[in-house]
PDB file of N, CA and C in Angstrom:
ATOM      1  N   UNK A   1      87.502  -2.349  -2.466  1.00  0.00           N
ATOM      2  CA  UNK A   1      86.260  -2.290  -3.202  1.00  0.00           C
ATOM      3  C   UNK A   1      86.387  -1.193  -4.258  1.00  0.00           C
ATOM      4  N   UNK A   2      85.911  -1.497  -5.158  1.00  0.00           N
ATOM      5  CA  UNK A   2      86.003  -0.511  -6.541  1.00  0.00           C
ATOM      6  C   UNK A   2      85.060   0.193  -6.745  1.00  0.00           C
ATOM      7  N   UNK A   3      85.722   1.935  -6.709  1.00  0.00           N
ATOM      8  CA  UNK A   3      84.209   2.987  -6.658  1.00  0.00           C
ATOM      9  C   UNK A   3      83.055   2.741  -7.786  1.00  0.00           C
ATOM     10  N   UNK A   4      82.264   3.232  -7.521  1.00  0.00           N
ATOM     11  CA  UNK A   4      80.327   2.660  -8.363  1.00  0.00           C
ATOM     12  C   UNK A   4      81.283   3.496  -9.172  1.00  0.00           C
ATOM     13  N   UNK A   5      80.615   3.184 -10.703  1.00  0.00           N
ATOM     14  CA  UNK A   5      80.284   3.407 -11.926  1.00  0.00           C
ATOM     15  C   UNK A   5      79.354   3.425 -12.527  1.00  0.00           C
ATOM     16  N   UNK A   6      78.384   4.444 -12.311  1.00  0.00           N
ATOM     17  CA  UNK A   6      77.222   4.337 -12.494  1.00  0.00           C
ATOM     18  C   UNK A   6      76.850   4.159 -14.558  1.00  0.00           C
ATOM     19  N   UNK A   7      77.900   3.939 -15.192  1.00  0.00           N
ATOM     20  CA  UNK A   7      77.500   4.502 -16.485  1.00  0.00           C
ATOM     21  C   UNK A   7      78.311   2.739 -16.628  1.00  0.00           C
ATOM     22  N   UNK A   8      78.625   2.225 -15.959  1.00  0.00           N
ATOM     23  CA  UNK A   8      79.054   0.634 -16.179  1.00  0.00           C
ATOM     24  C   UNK A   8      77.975  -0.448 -15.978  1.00  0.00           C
ATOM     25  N   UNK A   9      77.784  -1.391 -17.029  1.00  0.00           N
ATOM     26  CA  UNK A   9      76.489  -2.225 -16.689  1.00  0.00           C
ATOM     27  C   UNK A   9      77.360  -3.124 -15.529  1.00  0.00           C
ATOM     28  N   UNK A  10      78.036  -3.657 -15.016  1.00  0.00           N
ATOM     29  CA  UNK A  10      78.766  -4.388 -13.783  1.00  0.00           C
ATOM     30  C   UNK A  10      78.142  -3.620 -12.779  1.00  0.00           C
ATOM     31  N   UNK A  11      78.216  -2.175 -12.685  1.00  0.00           N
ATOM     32  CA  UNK A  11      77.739  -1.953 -10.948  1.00  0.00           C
ATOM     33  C   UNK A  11      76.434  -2.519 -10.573  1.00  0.00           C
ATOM     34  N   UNK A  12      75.728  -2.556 -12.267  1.00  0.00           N
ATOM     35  CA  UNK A  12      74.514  -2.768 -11.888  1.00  0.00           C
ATOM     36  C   UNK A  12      73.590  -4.263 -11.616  1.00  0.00           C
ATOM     37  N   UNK A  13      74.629  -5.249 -11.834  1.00  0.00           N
ATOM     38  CA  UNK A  13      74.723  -6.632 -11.486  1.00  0.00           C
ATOM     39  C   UNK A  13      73.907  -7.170 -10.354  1.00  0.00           C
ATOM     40  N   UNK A  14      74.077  -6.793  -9.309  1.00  0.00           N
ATOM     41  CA  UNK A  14      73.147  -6.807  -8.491  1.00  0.00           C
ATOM     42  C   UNK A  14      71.795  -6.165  -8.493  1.00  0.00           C
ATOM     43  N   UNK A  15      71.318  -5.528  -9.435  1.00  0.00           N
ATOM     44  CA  UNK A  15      70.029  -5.193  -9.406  1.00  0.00           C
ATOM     45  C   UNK A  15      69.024  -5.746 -10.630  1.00  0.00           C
ATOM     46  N   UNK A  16      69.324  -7.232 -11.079  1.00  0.00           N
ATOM     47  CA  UNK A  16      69.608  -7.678 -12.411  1.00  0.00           C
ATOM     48  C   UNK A  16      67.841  -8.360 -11.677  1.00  0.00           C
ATOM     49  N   UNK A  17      68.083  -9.046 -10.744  1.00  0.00           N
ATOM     50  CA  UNK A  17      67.001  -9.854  -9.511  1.00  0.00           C
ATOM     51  C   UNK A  17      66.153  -8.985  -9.038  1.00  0.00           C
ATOM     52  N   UNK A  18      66.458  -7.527  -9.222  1.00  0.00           N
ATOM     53  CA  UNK A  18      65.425  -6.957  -7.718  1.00  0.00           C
ATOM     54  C   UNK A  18      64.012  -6.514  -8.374  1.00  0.00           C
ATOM     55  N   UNK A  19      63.182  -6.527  -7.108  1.00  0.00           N
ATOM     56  CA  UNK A  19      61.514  -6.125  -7.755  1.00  0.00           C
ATOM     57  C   UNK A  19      61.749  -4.892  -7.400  1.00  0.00           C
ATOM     58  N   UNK A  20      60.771  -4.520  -8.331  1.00  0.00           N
ATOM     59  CA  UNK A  20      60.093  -2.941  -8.145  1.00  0.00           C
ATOM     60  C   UNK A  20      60.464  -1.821  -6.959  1.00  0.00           C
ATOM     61  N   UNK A  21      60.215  -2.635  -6.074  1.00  0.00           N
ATOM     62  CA  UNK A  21      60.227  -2.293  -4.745  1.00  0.00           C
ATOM     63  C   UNK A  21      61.420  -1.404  -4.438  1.00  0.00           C
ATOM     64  N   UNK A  22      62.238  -2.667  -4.532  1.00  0.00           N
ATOM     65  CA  UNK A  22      63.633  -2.548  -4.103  1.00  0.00           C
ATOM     66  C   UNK A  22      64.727  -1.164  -4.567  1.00  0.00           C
ATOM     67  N   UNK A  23      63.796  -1.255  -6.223  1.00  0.00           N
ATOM     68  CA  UNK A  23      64.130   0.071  -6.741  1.00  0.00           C
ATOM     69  C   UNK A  23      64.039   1.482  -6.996  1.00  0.00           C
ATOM     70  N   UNK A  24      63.184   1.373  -6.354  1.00  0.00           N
ATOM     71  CA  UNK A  24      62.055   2.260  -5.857  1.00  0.00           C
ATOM     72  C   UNK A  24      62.329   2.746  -4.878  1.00  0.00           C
ATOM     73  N   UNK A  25      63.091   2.096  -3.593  1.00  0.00           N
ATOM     74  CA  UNK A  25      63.476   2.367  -2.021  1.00  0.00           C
ATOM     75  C   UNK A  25      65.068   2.905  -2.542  1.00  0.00           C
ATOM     76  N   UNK A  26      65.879   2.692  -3.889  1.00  0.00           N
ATOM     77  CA  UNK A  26      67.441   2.822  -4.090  1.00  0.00           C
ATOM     78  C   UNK A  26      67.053   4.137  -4.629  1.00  0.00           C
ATOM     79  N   UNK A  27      65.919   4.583  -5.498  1.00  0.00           N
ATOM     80  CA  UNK A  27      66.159   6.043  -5.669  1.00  0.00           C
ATOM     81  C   UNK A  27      65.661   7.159  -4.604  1.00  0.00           C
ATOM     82  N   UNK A  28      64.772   6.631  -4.004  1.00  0.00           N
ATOM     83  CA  UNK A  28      64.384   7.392  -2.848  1.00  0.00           C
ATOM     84  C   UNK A  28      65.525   7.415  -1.867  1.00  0.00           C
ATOM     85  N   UNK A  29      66.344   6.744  -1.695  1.00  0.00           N
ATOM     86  CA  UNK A  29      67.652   7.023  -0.994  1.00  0.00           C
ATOM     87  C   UNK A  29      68.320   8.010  -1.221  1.00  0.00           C
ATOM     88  N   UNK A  30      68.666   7.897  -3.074  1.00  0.00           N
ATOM     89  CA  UNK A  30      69.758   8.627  -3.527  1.00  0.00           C
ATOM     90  C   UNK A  30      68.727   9.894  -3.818  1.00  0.00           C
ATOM     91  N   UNK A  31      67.711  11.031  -3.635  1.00  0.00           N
ATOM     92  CA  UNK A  31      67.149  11.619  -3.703  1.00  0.00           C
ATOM     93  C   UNK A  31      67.747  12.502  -2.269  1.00  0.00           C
ATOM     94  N   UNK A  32      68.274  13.614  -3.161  1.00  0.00           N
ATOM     95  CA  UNK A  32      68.687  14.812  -1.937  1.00  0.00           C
ATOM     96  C   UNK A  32      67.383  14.971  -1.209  1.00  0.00           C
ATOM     97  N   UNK A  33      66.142  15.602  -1.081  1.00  0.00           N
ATOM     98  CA  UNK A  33      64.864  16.025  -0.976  1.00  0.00           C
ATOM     99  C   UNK A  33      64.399  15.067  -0.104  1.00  0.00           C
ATOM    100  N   UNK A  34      64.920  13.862  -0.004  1.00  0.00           N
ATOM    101  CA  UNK A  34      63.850  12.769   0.389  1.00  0.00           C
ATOM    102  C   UNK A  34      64.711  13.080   1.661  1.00  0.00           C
ATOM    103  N   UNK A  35      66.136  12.774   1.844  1.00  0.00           N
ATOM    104  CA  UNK A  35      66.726  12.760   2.738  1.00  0.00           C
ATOM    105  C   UNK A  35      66.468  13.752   3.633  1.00  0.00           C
ATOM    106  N   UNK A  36      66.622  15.106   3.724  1.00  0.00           N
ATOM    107  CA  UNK A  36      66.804  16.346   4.506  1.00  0.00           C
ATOM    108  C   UNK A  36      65.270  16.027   4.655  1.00  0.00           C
ATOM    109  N   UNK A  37      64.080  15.569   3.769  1.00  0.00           N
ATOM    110  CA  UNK A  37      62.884  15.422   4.330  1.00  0.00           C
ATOM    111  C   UNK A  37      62.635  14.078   5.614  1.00  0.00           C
ATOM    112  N   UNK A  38      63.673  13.484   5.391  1.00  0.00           N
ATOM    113  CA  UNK A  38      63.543  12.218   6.421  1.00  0.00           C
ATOM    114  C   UNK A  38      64.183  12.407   7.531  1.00  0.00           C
ATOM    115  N   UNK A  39      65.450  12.833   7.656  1.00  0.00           N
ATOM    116  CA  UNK A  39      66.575  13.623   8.688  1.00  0.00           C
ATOM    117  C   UNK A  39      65.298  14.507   9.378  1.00  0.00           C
ATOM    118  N   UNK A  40      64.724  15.596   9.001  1.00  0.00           N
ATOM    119  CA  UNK A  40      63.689  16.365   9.456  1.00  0.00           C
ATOM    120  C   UNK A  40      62.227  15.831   9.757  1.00  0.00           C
ATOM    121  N   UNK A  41      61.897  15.104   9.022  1.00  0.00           N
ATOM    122  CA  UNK A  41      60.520  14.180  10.194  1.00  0.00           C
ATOM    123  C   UNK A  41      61.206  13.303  11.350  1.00  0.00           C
ATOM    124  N   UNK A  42      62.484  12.584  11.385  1.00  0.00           N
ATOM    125  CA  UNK A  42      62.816  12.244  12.316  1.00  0.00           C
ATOM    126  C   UNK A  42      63.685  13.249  13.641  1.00  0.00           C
ATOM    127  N   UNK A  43      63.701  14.077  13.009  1.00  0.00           N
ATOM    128  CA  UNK A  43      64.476  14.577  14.672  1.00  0.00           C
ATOM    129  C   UNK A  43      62.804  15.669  14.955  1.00  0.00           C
ATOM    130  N   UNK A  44      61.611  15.716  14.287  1.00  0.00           N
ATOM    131  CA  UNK A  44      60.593  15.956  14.928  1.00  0.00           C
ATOM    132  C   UNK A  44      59.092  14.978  15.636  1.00  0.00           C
ATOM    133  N   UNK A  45      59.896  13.773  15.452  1.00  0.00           N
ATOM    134  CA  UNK A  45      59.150  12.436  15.932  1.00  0.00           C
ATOM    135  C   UNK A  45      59.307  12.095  17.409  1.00  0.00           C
ATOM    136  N   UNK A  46      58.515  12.332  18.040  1.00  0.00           N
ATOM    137  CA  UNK A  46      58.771  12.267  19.435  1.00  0.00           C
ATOM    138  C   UNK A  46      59.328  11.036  19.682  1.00  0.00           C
ATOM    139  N   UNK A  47      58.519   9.614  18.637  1.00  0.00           N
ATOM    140  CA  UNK A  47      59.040   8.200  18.577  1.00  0.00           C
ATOM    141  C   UNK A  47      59.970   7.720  17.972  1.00  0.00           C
ATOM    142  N   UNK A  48      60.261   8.664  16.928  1.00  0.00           N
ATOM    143  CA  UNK A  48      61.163   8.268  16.045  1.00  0.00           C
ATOM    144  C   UNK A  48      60.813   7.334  14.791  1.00  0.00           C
ATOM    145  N   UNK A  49      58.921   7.196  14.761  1.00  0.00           N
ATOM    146  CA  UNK A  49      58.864   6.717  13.831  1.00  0.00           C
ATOM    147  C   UNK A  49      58.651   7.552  12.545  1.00  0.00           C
ATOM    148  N   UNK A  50      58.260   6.952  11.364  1.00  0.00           N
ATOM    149  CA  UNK A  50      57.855   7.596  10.413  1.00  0.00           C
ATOM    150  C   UNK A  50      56.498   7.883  10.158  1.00  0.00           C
ATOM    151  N   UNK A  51      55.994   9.111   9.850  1.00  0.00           N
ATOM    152  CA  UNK A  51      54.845   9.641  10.179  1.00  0.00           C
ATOM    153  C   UNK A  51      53.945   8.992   9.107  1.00  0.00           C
ATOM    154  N   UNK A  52      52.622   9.056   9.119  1.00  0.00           N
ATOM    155  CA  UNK A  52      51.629   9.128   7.846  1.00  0.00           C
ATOM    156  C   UNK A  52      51.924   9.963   6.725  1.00  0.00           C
ATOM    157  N   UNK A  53      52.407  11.395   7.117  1.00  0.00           N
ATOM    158  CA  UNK A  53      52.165  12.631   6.671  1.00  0.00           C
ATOM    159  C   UNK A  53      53.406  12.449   5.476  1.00  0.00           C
ATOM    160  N   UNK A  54      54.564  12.361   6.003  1.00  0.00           N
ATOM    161  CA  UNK A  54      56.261  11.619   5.201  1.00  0.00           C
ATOM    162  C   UNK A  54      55.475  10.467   4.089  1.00  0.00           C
ATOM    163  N   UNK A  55      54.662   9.642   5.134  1.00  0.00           N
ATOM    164  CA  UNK A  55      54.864   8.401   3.646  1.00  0.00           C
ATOM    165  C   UNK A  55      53.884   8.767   2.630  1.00  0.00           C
ATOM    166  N   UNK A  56      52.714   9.836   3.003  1.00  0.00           N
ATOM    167  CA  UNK A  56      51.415   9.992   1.815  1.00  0.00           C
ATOM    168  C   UNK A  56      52.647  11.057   0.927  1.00  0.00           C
ATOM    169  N   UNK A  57      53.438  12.139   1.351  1.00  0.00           N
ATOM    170  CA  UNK A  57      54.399  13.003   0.876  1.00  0.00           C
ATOM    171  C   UNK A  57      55.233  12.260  -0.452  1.00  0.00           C
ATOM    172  N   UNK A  58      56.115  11.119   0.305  1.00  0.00           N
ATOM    173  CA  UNK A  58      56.845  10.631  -0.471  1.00  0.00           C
ATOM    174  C   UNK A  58      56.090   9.212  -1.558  1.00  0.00           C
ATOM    175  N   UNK A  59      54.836   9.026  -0.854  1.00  0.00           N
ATOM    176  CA  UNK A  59      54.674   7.852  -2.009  1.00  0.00           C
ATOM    177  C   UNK A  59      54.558   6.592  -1.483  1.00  0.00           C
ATOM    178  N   UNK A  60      55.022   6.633   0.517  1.00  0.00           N
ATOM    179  CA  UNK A  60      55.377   5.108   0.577  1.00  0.00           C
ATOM    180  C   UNK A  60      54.156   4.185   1.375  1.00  0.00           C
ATOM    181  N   UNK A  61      54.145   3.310   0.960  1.00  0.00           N
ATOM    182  CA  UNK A  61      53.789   1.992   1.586  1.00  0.00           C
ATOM    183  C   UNK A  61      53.727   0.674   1.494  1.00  0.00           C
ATOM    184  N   UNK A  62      53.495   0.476   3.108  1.00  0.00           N
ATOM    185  CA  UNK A  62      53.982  -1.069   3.096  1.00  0.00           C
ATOM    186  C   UNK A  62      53.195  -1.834   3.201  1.00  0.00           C
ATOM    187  N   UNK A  63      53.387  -3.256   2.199  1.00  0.00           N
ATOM    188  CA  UNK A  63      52.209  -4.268   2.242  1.00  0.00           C
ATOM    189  C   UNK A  63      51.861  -5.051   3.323  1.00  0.00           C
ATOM    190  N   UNK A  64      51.081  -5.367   3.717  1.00  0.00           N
ATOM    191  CA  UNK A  64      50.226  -5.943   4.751  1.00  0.00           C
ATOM    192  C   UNK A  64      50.680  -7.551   5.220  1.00  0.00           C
TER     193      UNK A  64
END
């Protein structure tokens, strides 16, 4: 497999289709901040889910 190229329109081929959404969930990934914030609500989740408090923080929700 051939490393990303982020400055190549080819890596971005697959995101030619995606909604909003989708892109939206790829930068919140690649977001240092989000991570060490998600790593850290989860090892303080007794359930392991994701809190209210994380998704009003970061922005997220899911449609019904």
């Amino acid at each position: 497999m051939p490393e990303f190229d982020w400055r190549s329109p080819e890596s971005y081929k697959s995101l030619q289709d995606a909604e909003i959404i989708d892109i939206a969930g790829e930068c919140l990934r690649r977001n240092v901040d989000y991570r060490r914030s998600y790593e850290a609500m989860l090892a303080n989740s007794p359930d392991g889910e994701v809190t209210p408090e994380f998704r009003r923080r970061w922005g997220i929700c899911f449609r019904s």
